[in-house]
PDB file of N, CA and C in Angstrom:
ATOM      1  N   UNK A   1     -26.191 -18.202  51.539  1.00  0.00           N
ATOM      2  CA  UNK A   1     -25.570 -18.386  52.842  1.00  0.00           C
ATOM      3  C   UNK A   1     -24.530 -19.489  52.762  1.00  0.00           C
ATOM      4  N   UNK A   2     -23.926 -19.238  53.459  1.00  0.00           N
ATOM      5  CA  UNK A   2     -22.757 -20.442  53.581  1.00  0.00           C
ATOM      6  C   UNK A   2     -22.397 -21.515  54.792  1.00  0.00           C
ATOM      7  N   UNK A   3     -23.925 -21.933  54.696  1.00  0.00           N
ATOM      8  CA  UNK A   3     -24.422 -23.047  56.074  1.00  0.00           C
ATOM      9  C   UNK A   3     -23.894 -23.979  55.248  1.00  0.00           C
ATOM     10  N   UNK A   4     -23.040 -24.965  56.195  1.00  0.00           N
ATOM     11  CA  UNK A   4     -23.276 -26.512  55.703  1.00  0.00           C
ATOM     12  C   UNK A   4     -22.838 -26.734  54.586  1.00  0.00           C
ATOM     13  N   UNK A   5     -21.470 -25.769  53.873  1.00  0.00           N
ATOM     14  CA  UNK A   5     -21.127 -25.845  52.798  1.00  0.00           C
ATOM     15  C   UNK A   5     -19.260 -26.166  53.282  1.00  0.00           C
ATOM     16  N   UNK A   6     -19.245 -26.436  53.961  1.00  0.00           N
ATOM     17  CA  UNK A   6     -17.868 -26.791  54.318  1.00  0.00           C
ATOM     18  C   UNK A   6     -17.407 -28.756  53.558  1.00  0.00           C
ATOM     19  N   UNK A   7     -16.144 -28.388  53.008  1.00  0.00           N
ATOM     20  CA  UNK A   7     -15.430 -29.909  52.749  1.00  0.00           C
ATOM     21  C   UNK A   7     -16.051 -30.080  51.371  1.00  0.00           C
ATOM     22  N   UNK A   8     -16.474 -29.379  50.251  1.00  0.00           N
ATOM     23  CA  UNK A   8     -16.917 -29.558  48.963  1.00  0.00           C
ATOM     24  C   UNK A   8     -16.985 -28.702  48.241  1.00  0.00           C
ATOM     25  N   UNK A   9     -15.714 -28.422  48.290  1.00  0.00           N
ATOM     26  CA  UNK A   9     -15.173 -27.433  46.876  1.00  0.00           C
ATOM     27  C   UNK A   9     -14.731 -28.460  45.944  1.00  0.00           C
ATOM     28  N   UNK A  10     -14.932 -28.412  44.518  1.00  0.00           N
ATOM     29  CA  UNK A  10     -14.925 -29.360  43.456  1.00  0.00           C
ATOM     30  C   UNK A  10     -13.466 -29.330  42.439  1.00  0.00           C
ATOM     31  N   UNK A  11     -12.792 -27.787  42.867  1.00  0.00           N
ATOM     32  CA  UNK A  11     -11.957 -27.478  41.595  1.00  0.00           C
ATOM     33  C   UNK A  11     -11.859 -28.177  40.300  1.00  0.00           C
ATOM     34  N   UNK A  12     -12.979 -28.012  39.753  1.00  0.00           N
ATOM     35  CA  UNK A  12     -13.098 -28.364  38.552  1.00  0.00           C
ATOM     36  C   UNK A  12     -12.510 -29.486  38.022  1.00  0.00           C
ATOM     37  N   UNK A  13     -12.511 -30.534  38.717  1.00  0.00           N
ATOM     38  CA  UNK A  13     -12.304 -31.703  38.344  1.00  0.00           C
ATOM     39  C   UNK A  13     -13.288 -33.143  38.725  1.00  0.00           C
ATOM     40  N   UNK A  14     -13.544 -33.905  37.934  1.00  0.00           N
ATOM     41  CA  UNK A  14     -14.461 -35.125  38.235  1.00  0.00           C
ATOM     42  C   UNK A  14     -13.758 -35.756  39.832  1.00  0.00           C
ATOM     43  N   UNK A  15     -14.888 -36.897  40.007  1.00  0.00           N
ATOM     44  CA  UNK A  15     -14.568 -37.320  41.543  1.00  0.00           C
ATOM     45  C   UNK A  15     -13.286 -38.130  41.435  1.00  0.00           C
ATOM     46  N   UNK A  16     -13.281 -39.031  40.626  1.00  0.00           N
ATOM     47  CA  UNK A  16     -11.817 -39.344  40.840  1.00  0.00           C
ATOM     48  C   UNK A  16     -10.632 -38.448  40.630  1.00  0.00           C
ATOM     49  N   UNK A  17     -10.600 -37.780  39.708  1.00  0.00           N
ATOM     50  CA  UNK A  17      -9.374 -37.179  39.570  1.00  0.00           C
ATOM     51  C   UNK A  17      -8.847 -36.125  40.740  1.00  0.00           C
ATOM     52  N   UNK A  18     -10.522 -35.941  41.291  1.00  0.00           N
ATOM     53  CA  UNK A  18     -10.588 -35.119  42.496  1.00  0.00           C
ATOM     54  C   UNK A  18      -9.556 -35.208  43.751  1.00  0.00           C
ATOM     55  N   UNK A  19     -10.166 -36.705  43.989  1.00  0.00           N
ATOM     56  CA  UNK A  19      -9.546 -37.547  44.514  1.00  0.00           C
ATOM     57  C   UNK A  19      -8.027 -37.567  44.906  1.00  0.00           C
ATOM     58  N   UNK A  20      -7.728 -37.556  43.731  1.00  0.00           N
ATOM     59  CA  UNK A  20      -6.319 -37.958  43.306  1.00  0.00           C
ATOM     60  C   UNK A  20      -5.600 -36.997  43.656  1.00  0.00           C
ATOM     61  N   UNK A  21      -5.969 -35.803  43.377  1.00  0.00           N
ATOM     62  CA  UNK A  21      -5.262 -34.299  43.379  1.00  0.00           C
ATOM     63  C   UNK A  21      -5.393 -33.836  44.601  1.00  0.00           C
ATOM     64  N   UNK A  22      -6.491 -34.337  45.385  1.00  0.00           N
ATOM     65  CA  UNK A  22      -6.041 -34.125  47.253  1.00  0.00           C
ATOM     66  C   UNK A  22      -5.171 -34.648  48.001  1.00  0.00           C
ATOM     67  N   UNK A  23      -5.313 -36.508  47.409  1.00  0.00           N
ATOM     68  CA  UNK A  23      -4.147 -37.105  48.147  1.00  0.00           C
ATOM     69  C   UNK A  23      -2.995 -36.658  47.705  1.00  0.00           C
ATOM     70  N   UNK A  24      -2.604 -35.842  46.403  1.00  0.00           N
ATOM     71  CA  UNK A  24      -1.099 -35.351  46.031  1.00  0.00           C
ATOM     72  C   UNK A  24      -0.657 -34.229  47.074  1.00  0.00           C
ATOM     73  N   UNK A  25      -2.325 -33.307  47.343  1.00  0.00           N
ATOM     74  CA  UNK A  25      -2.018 -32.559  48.480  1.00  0.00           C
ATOM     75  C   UNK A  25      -1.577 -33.218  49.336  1.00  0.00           C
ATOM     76  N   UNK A  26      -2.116 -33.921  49.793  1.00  0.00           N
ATOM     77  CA  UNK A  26      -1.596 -34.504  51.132  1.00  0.00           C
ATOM     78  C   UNK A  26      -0.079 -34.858  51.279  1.00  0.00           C
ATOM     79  N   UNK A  27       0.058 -35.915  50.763  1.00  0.00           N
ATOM     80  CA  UNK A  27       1.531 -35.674  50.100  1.00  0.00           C
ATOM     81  C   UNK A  27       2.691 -35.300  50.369  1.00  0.00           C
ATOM     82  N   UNK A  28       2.360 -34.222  49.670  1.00  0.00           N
ATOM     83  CA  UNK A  28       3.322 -32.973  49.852  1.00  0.00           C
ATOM     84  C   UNK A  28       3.687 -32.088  51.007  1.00  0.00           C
ATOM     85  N   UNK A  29       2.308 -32.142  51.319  1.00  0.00           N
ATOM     86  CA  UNK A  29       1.840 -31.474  52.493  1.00  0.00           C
ATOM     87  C   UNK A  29       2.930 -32.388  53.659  1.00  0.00           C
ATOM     88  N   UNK A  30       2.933 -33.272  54.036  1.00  0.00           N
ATOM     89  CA  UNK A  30       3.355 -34.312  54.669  1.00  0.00           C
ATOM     90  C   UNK A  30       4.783 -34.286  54.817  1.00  0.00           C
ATOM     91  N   UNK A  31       5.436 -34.187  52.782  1.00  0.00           N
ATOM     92  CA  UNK A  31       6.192 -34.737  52.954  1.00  0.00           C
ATOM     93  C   UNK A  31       7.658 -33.696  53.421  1.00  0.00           C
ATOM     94  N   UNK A  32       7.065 -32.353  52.629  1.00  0.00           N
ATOM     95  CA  UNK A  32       7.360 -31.195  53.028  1.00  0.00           C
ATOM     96  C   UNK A  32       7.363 -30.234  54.425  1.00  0.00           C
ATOM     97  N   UNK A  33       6.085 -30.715  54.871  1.00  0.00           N
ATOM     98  CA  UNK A  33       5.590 -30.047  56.285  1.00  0.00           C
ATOM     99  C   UNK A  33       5.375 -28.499  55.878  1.00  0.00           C
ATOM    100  N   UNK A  34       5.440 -28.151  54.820  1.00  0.00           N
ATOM    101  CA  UNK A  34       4.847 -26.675  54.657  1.00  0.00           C
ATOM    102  C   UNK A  34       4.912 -26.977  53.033  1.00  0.00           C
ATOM    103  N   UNK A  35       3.740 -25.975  52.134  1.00  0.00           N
ATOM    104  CA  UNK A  35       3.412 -25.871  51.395  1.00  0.00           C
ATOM    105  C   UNK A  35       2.817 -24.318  51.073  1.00  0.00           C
ATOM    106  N   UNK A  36       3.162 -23.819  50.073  1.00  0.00           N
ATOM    107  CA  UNK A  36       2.759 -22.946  49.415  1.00  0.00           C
ATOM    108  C   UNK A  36       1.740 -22.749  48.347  1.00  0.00           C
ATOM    109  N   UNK A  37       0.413 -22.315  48.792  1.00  0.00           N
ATOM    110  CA  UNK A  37      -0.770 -23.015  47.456  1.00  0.00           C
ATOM    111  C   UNK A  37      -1.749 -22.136  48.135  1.00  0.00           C
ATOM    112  N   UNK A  38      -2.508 -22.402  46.691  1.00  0.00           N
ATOM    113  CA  UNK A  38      -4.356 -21.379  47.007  1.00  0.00           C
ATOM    114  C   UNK A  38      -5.056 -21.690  48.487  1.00  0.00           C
ATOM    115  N   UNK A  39      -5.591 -20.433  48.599  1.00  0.00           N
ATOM    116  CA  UNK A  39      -6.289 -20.461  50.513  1.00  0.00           C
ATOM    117  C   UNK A  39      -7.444 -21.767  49.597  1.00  0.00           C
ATOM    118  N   UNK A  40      -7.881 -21.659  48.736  1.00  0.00           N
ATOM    119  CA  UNK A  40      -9.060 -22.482  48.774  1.00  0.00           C
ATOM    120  C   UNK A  40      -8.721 -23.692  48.536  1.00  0.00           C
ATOM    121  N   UNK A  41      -7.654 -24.295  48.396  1.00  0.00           N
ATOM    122  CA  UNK A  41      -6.817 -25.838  48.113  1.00  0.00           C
ATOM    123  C   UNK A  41      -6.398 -26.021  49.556  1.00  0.00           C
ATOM    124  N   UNK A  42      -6.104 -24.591  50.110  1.00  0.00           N
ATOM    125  CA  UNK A  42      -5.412 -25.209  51.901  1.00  0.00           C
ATOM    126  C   UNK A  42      -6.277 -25.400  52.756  1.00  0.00           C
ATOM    127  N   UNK A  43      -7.174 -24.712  52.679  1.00  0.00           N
ATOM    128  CA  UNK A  43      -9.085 -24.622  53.685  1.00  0.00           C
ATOM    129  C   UNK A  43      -9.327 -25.952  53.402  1.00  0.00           C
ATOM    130  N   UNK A  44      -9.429 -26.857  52.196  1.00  0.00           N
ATOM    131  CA  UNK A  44      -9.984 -27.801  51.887  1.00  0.00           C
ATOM    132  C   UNK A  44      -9.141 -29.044  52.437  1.00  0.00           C
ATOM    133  N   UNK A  45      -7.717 -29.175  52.259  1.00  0.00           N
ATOM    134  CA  UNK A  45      -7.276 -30.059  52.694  1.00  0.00           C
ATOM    135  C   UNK A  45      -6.818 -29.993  54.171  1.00  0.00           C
ATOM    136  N   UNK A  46      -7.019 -28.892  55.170  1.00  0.00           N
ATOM    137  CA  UNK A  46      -6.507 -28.909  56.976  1.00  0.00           C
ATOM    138  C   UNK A  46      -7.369 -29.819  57.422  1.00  0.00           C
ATOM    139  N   UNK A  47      -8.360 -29.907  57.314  1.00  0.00           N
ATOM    140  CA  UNK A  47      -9.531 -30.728  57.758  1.00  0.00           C
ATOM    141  C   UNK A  47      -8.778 -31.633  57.891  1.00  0.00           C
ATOM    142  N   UNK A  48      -9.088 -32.590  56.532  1.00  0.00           N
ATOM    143  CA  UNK A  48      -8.500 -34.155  56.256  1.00  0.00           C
ATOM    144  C   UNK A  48      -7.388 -34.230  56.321  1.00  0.00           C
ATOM    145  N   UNK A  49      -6.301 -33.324  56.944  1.00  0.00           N
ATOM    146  CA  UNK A  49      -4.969 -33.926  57.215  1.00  0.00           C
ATOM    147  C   UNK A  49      -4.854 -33.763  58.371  1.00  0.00           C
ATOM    148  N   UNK A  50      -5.356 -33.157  59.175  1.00  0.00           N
ATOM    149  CA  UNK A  50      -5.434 -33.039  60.507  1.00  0.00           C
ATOM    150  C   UNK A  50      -6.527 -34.773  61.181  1.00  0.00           C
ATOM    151  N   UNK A  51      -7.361 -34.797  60.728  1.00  0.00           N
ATOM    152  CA  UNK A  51      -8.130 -36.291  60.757  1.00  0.00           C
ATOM    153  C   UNK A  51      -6.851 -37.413  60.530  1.00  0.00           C
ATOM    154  N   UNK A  52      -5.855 -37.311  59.728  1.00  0.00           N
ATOM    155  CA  UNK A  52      -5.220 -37.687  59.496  1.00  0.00           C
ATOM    156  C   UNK A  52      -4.070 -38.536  60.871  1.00  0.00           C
ATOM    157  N   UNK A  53      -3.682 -36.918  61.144  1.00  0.00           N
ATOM    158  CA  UNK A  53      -2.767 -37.085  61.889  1.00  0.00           C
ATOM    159  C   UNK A  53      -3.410 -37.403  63.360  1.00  0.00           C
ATOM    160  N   UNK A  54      -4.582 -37.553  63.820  1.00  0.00           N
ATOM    161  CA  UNK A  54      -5.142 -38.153  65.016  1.00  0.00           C
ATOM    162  C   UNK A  54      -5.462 -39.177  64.702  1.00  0.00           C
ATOM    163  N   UNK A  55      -5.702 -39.839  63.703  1.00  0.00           N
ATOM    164  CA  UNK A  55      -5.658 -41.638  63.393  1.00  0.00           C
ATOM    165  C   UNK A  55      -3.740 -41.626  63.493  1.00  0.00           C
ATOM    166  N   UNK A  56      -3.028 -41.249  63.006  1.00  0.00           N
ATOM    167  CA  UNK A  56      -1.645 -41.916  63.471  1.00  0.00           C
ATOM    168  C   UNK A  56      -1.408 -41.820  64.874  1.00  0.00           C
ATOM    169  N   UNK A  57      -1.741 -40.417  65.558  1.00  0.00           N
ATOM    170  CA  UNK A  57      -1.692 -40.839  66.771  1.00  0.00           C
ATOM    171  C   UNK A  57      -1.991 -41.429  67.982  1.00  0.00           C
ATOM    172  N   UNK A  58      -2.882 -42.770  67.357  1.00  0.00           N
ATOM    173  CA  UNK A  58      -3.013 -43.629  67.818  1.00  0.00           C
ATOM    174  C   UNK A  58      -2.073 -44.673  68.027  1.00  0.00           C
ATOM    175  N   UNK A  59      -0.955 -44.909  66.767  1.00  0.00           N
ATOM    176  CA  UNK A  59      -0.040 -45.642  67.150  1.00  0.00           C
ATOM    177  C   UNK A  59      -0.261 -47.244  67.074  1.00  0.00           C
ATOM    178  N   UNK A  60      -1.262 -47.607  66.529  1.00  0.00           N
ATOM    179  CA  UNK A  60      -1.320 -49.008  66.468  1.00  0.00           C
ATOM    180  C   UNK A  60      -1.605 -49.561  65.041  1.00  0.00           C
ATOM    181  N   UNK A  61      -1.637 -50.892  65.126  1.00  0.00           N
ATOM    182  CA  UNK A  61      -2.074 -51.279  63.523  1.00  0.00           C
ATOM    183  C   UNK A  61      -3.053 -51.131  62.773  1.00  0.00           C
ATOM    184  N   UNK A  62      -4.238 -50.897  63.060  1.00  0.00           N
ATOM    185  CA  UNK A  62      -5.577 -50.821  62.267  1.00  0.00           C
ATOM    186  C   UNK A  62      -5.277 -49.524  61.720  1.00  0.00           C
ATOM    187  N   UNK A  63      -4.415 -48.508  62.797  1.00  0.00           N
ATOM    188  CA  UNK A  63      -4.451 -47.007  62.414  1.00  0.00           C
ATOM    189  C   UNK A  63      -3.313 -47.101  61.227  1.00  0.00           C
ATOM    190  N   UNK A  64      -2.621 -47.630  61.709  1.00  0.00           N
ATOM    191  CA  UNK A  64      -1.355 -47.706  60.638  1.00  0.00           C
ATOM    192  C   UNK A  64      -1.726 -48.341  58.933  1.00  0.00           C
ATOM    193  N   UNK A  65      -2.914 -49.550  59.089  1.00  0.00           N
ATOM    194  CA  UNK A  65      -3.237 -49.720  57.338  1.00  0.00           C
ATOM    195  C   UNK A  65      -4.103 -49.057  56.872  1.00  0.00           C
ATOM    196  N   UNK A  66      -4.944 -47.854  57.601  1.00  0.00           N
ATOM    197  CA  UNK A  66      -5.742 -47.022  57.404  1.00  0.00           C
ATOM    198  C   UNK A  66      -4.954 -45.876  56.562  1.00  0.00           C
ATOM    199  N   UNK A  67      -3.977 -45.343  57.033  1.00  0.00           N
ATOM    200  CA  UNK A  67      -3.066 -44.660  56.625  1.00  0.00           C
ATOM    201  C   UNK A  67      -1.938 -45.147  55.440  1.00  0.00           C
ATOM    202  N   UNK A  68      -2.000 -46.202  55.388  1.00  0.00           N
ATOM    203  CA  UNK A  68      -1.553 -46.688  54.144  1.00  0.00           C
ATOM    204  C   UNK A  68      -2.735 -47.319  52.633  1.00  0.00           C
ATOM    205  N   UNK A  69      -3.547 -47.303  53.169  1.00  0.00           N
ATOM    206  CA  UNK A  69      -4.740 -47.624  52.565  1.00  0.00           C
ATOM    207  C   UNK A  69      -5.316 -45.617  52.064  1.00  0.00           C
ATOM    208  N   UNK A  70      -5.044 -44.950  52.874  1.00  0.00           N
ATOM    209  CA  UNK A  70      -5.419 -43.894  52.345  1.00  0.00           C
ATOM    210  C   UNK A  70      -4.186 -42.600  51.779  1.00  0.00           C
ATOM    211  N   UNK A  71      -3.293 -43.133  52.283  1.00  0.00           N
ATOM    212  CA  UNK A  71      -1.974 -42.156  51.991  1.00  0.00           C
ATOM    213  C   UNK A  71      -1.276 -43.089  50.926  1.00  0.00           C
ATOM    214  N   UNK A  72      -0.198 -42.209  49.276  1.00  0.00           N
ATOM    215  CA  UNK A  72       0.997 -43.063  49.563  1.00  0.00           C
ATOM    216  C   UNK A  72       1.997 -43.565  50.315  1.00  0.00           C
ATOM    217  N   UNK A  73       2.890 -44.959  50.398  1.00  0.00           N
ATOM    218  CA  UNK A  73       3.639 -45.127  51.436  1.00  0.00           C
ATOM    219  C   UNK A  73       4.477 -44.520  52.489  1.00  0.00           C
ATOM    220  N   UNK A  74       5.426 -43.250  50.645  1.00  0.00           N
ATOM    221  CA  UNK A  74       6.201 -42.787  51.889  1.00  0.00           C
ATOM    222  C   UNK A  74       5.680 -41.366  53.263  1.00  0.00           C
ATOM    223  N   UNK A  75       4.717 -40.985  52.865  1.00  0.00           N
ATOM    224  CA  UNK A  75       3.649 -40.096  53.181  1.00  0.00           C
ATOM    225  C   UNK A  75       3.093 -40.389  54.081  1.00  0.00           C
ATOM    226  N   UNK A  76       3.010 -42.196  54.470  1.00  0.00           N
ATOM    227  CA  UNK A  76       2.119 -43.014  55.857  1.00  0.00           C
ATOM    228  C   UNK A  76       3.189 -43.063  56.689  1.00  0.00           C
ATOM    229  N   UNK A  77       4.393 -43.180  56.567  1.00  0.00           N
ATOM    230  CA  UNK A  77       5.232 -43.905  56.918  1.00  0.00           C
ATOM    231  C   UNK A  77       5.702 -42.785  57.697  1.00  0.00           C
ATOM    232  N   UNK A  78       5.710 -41.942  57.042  1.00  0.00           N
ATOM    233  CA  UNK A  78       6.437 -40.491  57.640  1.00  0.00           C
ATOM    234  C   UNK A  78       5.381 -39.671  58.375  1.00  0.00           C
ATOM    235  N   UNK A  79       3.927 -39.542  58.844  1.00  0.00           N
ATOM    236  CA  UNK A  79       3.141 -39.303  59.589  1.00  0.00           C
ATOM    237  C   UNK A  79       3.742 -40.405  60.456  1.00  0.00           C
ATOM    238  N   UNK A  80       3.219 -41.260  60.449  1.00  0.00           N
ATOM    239  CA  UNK A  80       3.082 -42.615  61.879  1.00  0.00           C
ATOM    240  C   UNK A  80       4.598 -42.224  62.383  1.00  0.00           C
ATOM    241  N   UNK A  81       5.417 -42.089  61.996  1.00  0.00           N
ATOM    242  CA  UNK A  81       6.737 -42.590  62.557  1.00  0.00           C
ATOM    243  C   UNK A  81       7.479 -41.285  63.244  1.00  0.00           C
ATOM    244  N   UNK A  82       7.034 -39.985  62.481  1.00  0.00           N
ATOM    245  CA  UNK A  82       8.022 -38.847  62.611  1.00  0.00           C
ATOM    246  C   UNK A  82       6.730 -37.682  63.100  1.00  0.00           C
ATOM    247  N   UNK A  83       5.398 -36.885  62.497  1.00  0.00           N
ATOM    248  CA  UNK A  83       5.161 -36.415  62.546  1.00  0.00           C
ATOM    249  C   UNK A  83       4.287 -36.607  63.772  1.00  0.00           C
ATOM    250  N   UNK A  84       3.327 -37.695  63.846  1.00  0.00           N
ATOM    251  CA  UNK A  84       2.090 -38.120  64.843  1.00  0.00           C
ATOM    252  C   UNK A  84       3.038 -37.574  66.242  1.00  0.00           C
ATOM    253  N   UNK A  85       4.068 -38.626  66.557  1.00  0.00           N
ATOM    254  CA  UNK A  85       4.564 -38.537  67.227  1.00  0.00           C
ATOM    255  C   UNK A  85       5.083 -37.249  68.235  1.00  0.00           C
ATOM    256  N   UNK A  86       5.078 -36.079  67.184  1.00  0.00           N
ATOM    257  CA  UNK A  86       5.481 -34.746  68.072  1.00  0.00           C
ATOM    258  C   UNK A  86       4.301 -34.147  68.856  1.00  0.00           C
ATOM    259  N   UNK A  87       3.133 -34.765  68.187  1.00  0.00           N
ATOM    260  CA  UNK A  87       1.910 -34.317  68.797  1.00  0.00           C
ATOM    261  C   UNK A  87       0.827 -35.026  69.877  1.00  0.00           C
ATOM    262  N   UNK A  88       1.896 -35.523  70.136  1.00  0.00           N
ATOM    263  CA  UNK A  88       1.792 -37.161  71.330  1.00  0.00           C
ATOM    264  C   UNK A  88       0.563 -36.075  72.081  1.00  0.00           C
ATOM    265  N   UNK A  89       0.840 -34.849  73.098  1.00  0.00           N
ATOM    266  CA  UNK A  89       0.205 -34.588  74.239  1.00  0.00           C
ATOM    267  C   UNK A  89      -0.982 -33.080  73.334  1.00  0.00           C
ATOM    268  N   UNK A  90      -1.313 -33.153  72.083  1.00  0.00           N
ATOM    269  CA  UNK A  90      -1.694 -31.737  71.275  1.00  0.00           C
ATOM    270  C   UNK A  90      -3.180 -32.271  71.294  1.00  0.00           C
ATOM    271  N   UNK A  91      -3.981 -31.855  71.718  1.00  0.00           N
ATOM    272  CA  UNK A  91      -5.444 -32.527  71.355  1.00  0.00           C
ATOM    273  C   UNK A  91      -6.230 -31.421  69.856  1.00  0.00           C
ATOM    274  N   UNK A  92      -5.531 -32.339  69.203  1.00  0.00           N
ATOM    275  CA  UNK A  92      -6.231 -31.056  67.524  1.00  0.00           C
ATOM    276  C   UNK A  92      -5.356 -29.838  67.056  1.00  0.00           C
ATOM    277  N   UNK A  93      -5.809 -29.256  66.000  1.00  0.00           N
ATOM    278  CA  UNK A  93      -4.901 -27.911  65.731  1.00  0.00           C
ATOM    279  C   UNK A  93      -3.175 -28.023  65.455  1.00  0.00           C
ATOM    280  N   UNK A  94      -2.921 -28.824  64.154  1.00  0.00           N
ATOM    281  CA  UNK A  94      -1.994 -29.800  63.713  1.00  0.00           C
ATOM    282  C   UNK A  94      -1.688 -28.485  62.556  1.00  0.00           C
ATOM    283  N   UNK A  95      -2.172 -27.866  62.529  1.00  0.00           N
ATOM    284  CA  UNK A  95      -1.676 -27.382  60.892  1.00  0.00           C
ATOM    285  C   UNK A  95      -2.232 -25.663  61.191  1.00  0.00           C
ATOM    286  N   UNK A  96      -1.668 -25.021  60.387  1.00  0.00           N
ATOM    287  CA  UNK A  96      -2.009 -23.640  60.464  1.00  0.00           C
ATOM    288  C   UNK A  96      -1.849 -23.220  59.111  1.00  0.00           C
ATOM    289  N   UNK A  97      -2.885 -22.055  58.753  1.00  0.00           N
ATOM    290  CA  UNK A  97      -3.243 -21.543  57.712  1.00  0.00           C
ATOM    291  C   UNK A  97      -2.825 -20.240  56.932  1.00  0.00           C
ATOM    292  N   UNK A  98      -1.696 -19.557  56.899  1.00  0.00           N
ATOM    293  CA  UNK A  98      -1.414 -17.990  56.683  1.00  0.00           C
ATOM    294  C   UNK A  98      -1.786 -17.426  55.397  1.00  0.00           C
ATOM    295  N   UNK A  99      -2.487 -16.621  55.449  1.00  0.00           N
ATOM    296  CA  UNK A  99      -2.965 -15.955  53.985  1.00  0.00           C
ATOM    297  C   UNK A  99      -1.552 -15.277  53.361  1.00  0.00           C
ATOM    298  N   UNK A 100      -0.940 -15.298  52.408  1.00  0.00           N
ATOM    299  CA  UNK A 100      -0.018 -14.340  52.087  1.00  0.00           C
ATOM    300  C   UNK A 100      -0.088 -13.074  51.825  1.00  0.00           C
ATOM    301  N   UNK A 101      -0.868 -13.136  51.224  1.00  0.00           N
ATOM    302  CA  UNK A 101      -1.252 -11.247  50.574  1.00  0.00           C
ATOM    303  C   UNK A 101      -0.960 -11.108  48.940  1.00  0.00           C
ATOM    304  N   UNK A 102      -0.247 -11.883  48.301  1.00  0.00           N
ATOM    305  CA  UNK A 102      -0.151 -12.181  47.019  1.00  0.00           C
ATOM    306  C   UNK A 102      -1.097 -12.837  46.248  1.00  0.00           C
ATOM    307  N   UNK A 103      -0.895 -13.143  45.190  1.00  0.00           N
ATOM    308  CA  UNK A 103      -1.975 -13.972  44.185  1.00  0.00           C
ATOM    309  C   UNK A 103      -1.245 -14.191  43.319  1.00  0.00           C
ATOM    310  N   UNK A 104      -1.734 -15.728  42.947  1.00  0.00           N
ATOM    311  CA  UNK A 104      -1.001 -16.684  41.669  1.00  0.00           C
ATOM    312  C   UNK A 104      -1.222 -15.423  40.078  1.00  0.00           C
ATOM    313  N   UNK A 105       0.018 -15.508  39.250  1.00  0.00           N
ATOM    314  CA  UNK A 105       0.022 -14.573  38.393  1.00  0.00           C
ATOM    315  C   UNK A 105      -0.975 -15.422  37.061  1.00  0.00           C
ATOM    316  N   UNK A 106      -1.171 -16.388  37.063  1.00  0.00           N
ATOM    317  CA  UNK A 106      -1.878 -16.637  36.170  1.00  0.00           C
ATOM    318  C   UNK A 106      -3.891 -16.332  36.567  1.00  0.00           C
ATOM    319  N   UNK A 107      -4.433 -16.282  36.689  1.00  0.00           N
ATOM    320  CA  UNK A 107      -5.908 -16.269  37.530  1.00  0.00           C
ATOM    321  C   UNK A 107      -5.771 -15.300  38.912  1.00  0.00           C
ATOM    322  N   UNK A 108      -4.612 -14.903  39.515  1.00  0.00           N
ATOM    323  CA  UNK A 108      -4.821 -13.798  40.803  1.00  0.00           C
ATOM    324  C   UNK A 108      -6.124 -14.824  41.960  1.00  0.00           C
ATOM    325  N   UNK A 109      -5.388 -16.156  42.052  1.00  0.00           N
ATOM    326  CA  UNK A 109      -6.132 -16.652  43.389  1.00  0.00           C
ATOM    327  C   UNK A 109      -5.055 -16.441  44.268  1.00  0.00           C
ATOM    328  N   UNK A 110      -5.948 -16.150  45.417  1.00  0.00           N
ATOM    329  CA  UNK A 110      -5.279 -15.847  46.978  1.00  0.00           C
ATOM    330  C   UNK A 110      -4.058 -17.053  47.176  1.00  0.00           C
ATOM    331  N   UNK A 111      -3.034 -16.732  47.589  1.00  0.00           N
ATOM    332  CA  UNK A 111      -1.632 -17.650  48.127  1.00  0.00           C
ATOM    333  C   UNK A 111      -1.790 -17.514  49.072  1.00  0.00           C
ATOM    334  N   UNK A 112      -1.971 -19.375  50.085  1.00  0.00           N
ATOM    335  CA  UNK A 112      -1.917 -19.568  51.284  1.00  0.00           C
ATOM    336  C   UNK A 112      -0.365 -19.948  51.478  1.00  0.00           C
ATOM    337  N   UNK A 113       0.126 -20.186  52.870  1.00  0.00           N
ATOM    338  CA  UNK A 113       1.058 -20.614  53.236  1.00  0.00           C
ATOM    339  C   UNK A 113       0.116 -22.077  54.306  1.00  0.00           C
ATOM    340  N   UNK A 114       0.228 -23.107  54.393  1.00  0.00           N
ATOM    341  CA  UNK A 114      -0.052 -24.081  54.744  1.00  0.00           C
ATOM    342  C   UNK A 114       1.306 -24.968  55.396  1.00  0.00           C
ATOM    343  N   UNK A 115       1.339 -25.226  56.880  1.00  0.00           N
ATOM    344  CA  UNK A 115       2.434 -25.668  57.661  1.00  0.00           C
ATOM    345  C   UNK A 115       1.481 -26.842  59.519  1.00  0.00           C
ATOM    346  N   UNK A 116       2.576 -27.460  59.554  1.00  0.00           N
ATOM    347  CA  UNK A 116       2.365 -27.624  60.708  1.00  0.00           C
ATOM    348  C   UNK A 116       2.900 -26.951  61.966  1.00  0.00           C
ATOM    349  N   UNK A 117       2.206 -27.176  62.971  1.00  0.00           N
ATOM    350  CA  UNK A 117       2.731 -25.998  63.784  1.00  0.00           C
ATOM    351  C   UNK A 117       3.772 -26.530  64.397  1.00  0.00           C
TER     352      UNK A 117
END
């Protein structure tokens, strides 16, 4: 069953490197505002970038070194300043998910399209 299995997909990498390779998602995700990548890399990171973007839209300082403490700079800088901001009156539902219908030619995993709305 697939109770209670949400937010811990591992892609085969140890916890730090894990780590590392989400916040690149993020990133990108951010810095781009749309991204092209596996449904199971985009399922995993809407969560935590959406968490994301309701700590910036708070707008104050604790939220702001939180976001630099967990984002790179230019990635914090550009939530707090440009993105939070459009979603001043949005309560949640920051990002949207489109399946493509294709698959990566190396392994044939599902291609998401990953954007804000």
């Amino acid at each position: 069953m697939q109770h209670r299995k949400k937010g811990n997909r591992k892609f085969g990498r140890v916890r730090g490197r894990r780590i590392s390779f989400l916040k690149g998602l993020h990133r990108n995700l951010i810095m781009a505002e749309r991204i092209v990548t596996t449904e199971a890399r985009a399922r995993e990171i809407k969560p935590q970038v959406e968490k994301l973007v309701t700590l910036a839209k708070k707008q104050d300082l604790a939220a702001m070194r939180l976001l630099l403490a967990r984002l790179p700079n230019d990635a914090a800088l550009k939530l707090y300043y440009e993105i939070a901001p459009r979603y001043k009156e949005r309560h949640g539902g920051y990002l949207r998910v489109v399946k493509m219908g294709s698959t990566r030619m190396r392994d044939a995993a599902p291609k998401a399209l990953i954007e804000f709305i």
